[in-house]
C-alpha atoms as a PDB file:
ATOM      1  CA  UNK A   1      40.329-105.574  32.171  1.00  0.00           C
ATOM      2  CA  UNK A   2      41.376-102.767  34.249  1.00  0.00           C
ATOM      3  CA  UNK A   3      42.549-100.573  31.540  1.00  0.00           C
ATOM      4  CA  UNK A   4      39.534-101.122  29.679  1.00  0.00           C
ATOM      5  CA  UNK A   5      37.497 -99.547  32.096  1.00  0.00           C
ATOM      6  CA  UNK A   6      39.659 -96.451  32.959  1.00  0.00           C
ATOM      7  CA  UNK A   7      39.268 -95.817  29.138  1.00  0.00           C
ATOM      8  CA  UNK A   8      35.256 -96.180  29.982  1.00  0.00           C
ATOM      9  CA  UNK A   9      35.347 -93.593  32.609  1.00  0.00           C
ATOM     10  CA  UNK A  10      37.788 -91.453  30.762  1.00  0.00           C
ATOM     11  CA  UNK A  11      35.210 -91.344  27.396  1.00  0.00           C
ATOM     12  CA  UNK A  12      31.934 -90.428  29.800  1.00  0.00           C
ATOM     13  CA  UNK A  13      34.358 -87.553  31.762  1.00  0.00           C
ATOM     14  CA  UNK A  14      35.416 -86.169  28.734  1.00  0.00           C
ATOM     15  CA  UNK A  15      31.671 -85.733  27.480  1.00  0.00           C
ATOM     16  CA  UNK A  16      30.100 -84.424  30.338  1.00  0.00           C
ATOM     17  CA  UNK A  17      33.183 -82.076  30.103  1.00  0.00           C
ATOM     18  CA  UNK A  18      32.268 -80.945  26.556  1.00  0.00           C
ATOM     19  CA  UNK A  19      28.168 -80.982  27.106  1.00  0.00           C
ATOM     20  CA  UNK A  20      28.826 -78.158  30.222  1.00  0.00           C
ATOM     21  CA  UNK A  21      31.291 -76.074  27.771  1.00  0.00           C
ATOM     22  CA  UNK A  22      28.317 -76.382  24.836  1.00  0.00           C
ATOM     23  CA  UNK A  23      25.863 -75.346  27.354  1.00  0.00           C
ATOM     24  CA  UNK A  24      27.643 -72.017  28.565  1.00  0.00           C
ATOM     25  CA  UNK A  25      28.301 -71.007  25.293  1.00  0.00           C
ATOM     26  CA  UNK A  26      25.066 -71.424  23.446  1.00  0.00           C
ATOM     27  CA  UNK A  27      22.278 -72.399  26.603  1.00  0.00           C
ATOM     28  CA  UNK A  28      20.196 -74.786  26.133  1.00  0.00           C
ATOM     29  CA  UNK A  29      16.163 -74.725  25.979  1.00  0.00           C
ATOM     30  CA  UNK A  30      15.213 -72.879  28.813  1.00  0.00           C
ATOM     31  CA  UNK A  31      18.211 -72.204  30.388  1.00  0.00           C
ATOM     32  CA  UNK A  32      19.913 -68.766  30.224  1.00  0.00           C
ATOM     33  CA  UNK A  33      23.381 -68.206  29.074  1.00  0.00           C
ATOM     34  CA  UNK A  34      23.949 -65.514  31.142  1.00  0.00           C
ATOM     35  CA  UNK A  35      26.722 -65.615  33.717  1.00  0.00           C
ATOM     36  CA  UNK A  36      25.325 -66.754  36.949  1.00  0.00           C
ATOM     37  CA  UNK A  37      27.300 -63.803  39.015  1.00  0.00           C
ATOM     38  CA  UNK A  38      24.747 -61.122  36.939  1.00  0.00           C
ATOM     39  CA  UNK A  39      21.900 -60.594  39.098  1.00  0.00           C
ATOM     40  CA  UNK A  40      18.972 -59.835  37.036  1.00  0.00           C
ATOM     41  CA  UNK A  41      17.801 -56.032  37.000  1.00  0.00           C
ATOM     42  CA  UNK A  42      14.244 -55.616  38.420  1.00  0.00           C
ATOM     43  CA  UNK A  43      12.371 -52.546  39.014  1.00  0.00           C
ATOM     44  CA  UNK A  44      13.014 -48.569  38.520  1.00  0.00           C
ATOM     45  CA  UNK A  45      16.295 -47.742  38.420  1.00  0.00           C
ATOM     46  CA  UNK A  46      16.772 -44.834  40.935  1.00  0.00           C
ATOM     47  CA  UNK A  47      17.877 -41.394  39.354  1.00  0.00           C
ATOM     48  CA  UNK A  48      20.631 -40.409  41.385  1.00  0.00           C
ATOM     49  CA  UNK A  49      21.254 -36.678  38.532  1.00  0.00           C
ATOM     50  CA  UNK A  50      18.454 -33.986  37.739  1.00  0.00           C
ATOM     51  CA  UNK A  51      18.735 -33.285  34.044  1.00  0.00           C
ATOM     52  CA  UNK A  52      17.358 -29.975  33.245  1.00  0.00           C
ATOM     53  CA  UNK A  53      13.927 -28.809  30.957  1.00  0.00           C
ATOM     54  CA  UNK A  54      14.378 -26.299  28.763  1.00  0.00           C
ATOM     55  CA  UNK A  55      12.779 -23.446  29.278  1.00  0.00           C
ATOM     56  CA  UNK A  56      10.175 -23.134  27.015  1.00  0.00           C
ATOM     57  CA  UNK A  57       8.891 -27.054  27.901  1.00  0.00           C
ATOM     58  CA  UNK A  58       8.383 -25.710  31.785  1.00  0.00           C
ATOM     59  CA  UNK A  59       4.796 -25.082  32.263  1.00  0.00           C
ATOM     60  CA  UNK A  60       1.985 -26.216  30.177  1.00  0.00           C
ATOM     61  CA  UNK A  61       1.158 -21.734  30.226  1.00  0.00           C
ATOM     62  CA  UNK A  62       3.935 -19.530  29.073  1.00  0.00           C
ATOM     63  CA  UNK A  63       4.320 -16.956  31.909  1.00  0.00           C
ATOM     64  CA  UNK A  64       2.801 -14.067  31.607  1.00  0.00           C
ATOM     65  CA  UNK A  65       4.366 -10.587  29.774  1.00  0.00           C
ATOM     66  CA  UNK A  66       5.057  -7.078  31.166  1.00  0.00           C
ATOM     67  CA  UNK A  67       2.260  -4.736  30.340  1.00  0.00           C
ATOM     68  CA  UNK A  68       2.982  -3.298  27.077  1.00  0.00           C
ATOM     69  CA  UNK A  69       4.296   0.253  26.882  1.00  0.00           C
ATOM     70  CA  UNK A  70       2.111   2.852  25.025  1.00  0.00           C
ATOM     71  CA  UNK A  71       4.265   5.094  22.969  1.00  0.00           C
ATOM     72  CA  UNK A  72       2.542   8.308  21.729  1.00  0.00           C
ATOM     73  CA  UNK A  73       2.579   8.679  17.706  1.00  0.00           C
ATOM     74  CA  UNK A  74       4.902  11.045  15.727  1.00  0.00           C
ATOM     75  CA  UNK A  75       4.306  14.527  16.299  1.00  0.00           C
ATOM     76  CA  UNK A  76       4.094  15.521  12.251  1.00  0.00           C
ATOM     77  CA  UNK A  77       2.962  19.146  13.044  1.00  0.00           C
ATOM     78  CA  UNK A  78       3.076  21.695  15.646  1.00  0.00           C
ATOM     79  CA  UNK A  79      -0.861  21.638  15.128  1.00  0.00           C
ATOM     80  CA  UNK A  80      -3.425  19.589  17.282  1.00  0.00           C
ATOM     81  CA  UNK A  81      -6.860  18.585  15.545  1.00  0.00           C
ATOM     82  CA  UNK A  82     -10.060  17.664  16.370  1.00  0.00           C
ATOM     83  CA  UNK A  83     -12.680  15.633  14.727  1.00  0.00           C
ATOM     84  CA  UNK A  84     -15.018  17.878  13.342  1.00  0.00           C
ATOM     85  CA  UNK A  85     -18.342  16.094  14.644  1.00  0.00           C
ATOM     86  CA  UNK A  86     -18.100  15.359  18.569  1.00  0.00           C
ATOM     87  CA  UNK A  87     -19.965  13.214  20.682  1.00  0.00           C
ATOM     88  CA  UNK A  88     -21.852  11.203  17.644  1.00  0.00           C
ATOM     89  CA  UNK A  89     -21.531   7.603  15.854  1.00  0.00           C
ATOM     90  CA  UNK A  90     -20.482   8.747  12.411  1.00  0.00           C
ATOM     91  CA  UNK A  91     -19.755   7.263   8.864  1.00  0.00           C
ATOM     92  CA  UNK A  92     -17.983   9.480   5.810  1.00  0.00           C
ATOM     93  CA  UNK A  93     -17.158   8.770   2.519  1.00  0.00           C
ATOM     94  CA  UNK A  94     -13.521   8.271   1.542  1.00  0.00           C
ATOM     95  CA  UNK A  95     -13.628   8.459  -2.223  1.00  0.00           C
ATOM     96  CA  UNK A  96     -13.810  11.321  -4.706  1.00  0.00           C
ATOM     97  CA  UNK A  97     -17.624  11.396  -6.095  1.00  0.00           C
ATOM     98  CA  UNK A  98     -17.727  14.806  -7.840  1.00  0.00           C
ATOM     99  CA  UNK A  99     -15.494  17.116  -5.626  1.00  0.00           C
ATOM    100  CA  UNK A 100     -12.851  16.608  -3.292  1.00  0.00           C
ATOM    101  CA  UNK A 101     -15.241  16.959  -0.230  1.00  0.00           C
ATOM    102  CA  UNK A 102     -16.918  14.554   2.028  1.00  0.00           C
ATOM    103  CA  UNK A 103     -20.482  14.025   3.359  1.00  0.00           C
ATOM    104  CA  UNK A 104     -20.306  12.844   7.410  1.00  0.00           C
ATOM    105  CA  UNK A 105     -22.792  11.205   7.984  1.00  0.00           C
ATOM    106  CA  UNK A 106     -24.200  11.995  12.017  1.00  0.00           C
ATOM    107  CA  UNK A 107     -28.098  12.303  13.709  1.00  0.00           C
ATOM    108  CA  UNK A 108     -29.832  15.577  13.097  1.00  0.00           C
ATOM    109  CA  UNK A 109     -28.204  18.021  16.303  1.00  0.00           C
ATOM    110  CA  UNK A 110     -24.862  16.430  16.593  1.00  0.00           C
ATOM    111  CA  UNK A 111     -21.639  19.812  17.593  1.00  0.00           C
ATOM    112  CA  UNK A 112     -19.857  20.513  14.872  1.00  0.00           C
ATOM    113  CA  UNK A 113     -16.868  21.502  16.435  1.00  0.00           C
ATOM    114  CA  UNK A 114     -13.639  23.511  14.719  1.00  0.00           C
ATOM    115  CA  UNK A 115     -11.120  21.069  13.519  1.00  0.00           C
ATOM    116  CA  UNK A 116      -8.106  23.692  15.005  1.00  0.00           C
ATOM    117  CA  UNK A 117      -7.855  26.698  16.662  1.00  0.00           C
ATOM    118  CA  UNK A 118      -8.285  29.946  14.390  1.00  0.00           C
ATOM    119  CA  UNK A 119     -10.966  32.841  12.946  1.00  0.00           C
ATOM    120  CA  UNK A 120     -14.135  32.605  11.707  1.00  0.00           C
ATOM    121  CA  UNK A 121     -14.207  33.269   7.884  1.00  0.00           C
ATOM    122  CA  UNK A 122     -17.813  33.086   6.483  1.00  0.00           C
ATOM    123  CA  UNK A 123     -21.059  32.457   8.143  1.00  0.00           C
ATOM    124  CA  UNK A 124     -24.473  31.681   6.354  1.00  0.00           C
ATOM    125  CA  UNK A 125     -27.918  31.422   8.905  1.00  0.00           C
ATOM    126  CA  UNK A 126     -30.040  31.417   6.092  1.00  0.00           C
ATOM    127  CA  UNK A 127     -31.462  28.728   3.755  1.00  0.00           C
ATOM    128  CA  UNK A 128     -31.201  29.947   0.648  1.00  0.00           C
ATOM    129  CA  UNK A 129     -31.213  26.701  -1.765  1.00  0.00           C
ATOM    130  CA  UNK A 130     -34.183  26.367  -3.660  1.00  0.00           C
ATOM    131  CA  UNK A 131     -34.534  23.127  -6.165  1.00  0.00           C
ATOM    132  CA  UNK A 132     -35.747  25.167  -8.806  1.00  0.00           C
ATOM    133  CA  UNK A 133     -32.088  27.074  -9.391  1.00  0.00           C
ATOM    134  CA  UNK A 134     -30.025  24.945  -8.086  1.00  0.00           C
ATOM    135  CA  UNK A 135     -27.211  27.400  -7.303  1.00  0.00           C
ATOM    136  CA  UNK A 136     -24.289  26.849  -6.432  1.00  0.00           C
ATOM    137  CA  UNK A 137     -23.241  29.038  -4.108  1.00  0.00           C
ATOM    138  CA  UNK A 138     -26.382  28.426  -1.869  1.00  0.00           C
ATOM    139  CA  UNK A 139     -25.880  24.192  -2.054  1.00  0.00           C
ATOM    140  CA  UNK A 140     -24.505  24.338   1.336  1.00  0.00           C
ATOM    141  CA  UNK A 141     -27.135  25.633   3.084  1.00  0.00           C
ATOM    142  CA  UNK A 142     -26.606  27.030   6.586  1.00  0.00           C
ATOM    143  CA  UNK A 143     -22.661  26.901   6.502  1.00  0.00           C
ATOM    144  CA  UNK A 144     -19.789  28.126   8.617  1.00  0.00           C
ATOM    145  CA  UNK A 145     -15.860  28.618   8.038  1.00  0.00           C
ATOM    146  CA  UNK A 146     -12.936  28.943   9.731  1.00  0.00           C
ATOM    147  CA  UNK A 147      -9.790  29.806   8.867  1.00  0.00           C
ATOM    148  CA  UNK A 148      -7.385  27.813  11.159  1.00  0.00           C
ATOM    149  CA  UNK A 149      -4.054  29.221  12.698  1.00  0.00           C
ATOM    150  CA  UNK A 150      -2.554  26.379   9.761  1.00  0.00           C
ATOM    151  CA  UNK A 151      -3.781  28.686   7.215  1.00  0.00           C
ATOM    152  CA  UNK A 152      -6.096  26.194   6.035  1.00  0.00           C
ATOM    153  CA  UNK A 153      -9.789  27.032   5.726  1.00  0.00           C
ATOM    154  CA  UNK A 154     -12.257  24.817   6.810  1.00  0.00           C
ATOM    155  CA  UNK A 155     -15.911  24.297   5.749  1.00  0.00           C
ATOM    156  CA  UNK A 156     -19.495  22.755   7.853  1.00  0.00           C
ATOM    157  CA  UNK A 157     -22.625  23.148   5.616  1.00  0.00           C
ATOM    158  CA  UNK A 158     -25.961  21.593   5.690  1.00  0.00           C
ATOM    159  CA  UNK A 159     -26.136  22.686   9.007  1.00  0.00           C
ATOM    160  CA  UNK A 160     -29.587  23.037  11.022  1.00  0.00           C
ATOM    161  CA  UNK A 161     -28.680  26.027  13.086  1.00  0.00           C
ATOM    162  CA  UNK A 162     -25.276  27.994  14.131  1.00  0.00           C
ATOM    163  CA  UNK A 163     -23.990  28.450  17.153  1.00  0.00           C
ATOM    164  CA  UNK A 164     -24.548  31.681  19.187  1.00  0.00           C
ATOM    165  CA  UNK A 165     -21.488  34.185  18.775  1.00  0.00           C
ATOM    166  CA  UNK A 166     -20.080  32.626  15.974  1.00  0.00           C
ATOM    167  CA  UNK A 167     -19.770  35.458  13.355  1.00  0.00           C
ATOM    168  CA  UNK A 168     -17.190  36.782  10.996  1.00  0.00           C
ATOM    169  CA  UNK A 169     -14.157  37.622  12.781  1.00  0.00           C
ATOM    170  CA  UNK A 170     -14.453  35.710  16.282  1.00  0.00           C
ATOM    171  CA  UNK A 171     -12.049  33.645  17.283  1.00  0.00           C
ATOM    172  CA  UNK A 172     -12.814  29.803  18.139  1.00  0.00           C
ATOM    173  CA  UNK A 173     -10.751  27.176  19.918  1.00  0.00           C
ATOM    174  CA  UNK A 174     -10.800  23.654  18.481  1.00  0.00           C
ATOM    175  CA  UNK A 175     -13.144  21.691  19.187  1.00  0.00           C
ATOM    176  CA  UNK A 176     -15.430  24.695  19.821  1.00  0.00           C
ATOM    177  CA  UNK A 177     -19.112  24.203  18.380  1.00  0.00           C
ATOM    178  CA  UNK A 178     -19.728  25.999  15.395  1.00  0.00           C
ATOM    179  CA  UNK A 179     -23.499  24.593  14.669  1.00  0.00           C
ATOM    180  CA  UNK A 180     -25.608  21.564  14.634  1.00  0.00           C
ATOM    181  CA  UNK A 181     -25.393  18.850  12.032  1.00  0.00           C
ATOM    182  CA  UNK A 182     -28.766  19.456   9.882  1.00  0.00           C
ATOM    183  CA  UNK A 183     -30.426  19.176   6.432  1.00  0.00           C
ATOM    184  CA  UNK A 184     -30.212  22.618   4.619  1.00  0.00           C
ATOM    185  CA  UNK A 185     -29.190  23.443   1.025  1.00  0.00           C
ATOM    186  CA  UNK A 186     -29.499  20.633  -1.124  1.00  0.00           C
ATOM    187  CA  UNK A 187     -29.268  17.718   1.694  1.00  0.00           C
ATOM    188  CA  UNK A 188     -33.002  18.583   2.211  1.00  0.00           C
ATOM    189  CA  UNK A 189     -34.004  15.219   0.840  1.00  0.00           C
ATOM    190  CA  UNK A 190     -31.435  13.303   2.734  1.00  0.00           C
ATOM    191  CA  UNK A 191     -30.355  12.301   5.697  1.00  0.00           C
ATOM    192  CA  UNK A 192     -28.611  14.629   7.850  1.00  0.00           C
ATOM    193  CA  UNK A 193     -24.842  15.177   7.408  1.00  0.00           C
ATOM    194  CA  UNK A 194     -22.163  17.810   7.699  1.00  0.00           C
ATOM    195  CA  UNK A 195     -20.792  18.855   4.462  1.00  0.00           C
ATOM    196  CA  UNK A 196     -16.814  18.998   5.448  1.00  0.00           C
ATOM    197  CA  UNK A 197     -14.469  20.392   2.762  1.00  0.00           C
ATOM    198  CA  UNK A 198     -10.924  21.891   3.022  1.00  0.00           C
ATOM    199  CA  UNK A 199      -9.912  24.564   0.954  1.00  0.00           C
ATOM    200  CA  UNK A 200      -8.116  27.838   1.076  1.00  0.00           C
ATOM    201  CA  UNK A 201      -8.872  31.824   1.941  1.00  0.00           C
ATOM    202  CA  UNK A 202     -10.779  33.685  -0.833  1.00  0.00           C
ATOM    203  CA  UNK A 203     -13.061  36.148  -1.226  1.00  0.00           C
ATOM    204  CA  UNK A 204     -17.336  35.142  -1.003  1.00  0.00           C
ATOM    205  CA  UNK A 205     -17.299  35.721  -4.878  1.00  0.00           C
ATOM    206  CA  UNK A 206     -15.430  32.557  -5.587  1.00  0.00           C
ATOM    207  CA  UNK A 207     -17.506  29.876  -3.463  1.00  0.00           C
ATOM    208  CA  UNK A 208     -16.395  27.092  -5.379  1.00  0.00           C
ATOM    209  CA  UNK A 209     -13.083  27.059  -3.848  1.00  0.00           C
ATOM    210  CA  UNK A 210     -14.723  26.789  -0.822  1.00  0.00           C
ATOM    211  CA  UNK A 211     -16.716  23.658  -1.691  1.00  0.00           C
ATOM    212  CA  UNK A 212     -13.482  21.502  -1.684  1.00  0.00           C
ATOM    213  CA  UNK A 213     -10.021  21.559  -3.042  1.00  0.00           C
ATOM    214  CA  UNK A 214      -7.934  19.421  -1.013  1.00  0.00           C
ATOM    215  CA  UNK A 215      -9.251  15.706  -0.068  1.00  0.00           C
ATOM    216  CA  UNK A 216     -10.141  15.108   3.486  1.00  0.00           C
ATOM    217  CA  UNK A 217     -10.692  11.367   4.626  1.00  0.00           C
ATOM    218  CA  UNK A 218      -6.985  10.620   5.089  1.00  0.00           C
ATOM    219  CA  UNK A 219      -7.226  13.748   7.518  1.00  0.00           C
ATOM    220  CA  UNK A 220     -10.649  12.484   8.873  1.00  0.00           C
ATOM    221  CA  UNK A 221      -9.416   9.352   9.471  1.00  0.00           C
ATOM    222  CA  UNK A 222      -5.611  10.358  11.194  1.00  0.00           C
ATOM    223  CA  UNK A 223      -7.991  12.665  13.562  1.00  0.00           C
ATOM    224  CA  UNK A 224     -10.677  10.405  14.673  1.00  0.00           C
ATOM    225  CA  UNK A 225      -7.993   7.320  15.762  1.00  0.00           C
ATOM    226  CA  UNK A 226      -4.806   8.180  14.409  1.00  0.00           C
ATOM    227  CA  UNK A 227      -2.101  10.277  14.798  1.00  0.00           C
ATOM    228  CA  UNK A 228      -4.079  14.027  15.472  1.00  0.00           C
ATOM    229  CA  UNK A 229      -1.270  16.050  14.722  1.00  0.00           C
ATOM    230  CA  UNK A 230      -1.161  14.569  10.641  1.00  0.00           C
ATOM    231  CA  UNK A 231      -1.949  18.624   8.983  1.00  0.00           C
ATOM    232  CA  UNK A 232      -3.416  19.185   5.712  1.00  0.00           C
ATOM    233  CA  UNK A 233      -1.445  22.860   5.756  1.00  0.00           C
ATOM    234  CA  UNK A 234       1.534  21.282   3.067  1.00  0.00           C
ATOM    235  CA  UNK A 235      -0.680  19.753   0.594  1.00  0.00           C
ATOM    236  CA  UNK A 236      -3.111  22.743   0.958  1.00  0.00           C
ATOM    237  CA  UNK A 237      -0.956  25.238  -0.390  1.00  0.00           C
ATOM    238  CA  UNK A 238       0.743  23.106  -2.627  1.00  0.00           C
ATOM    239  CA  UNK A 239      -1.961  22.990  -4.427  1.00  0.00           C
ATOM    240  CA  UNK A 240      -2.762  27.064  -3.989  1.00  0.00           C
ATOM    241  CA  UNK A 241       0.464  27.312  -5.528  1.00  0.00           C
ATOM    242  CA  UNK A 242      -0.504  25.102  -8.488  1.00  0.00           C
ATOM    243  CA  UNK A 243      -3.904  26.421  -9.269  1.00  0.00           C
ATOM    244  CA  UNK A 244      -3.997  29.687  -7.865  1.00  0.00           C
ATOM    245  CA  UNK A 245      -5.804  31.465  -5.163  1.00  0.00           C
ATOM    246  CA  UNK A 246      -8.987  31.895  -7.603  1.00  0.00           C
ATOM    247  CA  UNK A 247      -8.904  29.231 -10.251  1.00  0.00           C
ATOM    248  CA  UNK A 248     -11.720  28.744 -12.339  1.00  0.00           C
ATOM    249  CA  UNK A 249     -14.691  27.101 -11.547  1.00  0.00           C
ATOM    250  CA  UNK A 250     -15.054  23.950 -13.313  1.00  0.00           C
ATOM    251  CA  UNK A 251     -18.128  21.795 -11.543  1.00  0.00           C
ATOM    252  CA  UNK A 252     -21.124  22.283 -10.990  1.00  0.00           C
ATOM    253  CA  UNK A 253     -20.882  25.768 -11.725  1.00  0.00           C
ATOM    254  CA  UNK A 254     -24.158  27.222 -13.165  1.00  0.00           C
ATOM    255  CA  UNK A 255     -27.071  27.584 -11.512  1.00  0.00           C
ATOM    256  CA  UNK A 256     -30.480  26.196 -13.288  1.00  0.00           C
ATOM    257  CA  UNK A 257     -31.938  28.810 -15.504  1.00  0.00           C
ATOM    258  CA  UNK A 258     -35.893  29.154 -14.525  1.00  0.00           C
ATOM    259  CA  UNK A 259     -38.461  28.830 -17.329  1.00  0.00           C
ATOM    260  CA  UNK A 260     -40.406  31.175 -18.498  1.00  0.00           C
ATOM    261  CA  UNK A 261     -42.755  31.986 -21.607  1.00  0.00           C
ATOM    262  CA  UNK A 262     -41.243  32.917 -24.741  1.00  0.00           C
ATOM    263  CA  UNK A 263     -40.356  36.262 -25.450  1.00  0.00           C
ATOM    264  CA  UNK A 264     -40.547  38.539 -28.739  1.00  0.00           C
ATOM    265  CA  UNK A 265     -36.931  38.859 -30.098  1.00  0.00           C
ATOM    266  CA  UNK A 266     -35.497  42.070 -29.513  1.00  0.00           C
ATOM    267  CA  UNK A 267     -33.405  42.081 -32.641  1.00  0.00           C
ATOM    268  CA  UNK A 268     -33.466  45.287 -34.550  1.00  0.00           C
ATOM    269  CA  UNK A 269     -34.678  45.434 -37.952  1.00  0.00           C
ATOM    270  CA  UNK A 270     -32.561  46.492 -40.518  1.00  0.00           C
ATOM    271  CA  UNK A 271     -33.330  49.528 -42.276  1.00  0.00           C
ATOM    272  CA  UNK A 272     -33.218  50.899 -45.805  1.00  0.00           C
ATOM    273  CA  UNK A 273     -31.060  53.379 -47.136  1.00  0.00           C
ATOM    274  CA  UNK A 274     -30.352  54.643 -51.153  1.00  0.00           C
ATOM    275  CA  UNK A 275     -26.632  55.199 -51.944  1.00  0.00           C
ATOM    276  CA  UNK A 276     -26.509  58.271 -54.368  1.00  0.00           C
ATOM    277  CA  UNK A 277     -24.136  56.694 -56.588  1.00  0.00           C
ATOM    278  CA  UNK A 278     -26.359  54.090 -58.012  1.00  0.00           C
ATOM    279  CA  UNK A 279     -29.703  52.178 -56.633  1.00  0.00           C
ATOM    280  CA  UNK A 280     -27.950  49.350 -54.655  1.00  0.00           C
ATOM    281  CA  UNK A 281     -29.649  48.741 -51.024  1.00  0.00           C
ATOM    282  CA  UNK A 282     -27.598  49.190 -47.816  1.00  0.00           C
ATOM    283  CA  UNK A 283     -28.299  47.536 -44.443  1.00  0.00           C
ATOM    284  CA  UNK A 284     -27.459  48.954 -41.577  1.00  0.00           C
ATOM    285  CA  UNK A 285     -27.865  46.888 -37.765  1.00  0.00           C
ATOM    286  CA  UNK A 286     -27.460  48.417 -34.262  1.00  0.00           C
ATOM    287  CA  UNK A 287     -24.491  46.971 -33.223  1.00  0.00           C
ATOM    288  CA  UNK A 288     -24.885  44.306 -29.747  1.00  0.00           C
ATOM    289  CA  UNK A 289     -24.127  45.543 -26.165  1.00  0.00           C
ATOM    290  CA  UNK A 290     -22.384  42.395 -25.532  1.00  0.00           C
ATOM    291  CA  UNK A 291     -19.810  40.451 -27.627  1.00  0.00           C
ATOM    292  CA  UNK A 292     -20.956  37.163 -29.295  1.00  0.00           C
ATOM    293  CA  UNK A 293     -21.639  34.301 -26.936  1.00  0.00           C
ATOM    294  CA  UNK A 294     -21.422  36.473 -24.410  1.00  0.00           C
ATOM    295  CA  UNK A 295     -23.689  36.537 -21.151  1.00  0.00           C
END
């Protein structure tokens, strides 16, 4: 009887024993499995190491720059120029429409002022356009040009009036008034503007050359808010050299002829003359003063 219950105990021991081993291992419902000497974290951990930003990520502004350093343009020329209409709002064309000129357009009265430094070439105080003829040489109106220490000559027309001393010969300054921007010549119907062309010295016989040769709005436009020492002197007589001082006119060269009534021709008759050899007529005709086609 003993032995049998020593067994008895010895069965129950050895299950309890095996329940508590199942139970560490696996846990049962709603008790944890972990070891009882882990206390359970709670809370914040404290940081105890400062781990750096990058830079970029260490304001919500980005910090603010140096001032930045104004650095004058190139210096392409030993010249300095100057707008040729001061103290106005302007517009100007920067395409080629018939010649290689432009039409700036400013209120009637604004300076015309000399693009560079240099001598006086032409001067014209008198309106001498008329619609009826159309010449050419008059289109400008009241005009003046210059001739700047670049060798370059420079052309105002349509002006309304010229300034006091300016005459063949004197020398200007740049930026020195030349006139007033106007209406003359054929910009009567128009707005006023300053006719602005670049060309080259020639004599008043060849005005055409006058009237434009080289383009100007690249200039224009370097002068007004670019770079002011950009000089039209290498293209200028480039093109001299290609053309010639006195090339041909080729636009808008003759001048509207004026009508008038009809006139009797002038030709000469032809008169009669008897060859003594035989009865045969022979005509004779003044010869013409000019060659034919000829004017």
């Amino acid at each position: 009887m003993r032995s049998g219950l020593v067994g008895r105990w010895a069965a129950v021991t050895g299950a309890v024993l095996l329940t508590g081993a199942c139970t560490q291992a696996t846990g049962l419902a709603g008790v944890g499995a972990t070891s009882p000497s882990t206390a359970p974290v709670t809370g914040t951990p404290a940081v105890t190491a400062t781990i750096p930003t990058p830079q970029h990520m260490a304001a919500d502004q980005p910090p603010e720059g140096d001032e930045p350093v104004k650095v004058p343009p190139p210096k392409l020329s030993k010249y300095t120029y100057t707008f040729p209409v001061k103290g106005c709002k302007t517009t100007y064309q920067r395409k080629l429409l018939v010649l290689p000129k432009t039409t700036i357009w400013a209120p009637q009265g604004c300076a015309f002022v000399a693009p560079v430094g240099g001598v006086v070439d032409e001067v014209n105080v008198q309106d001498r356009w008329s619609p009826s003829t159309d010449a050419g040489s008059a289109r400008e109106g009241r005009f003046v040009t210059i001739v700047g220490d670049d060798g370059v000559r420079y052309l105002g027309g349509h002006l309304d009036s010229v300034a006091d001393g300016i005459k063949p010969g004197a020398r200007v300054k740049g930026g020195q008034l030349l006139g007033r921007v106007g209406r003359s010549g054929n910009a009567r119907d128009t707005g006023p503007n300053l006719y602005f062309a670049i060309s080259w010295k020639t004599g008043p016989a060849f005005w055409w050359v006058r009237r434009g040769m080289v383009k100007p709005w690249d200039y224009l436009d370097a002068w007004q808010e670019g770079n002011r020492t950009l000089s039209p002197r290498e293209e200028t007589l480039k093109l001299r050299g290609k053309l010639g001082e006195t090339p041909q006119c080729t636009v808008q060269c003759a001048s509207i002829q004026p009508q008038s009534e009809p006139q009797p021709s002038k030709t000469p008759k032809p008169k009669k003359t008897s060859n003594n050899d035989d009865d045969d007529e022979v005509i004779i005709v003044n010869p013409t003063t000019a060659p034919l086609g000829g004017r």
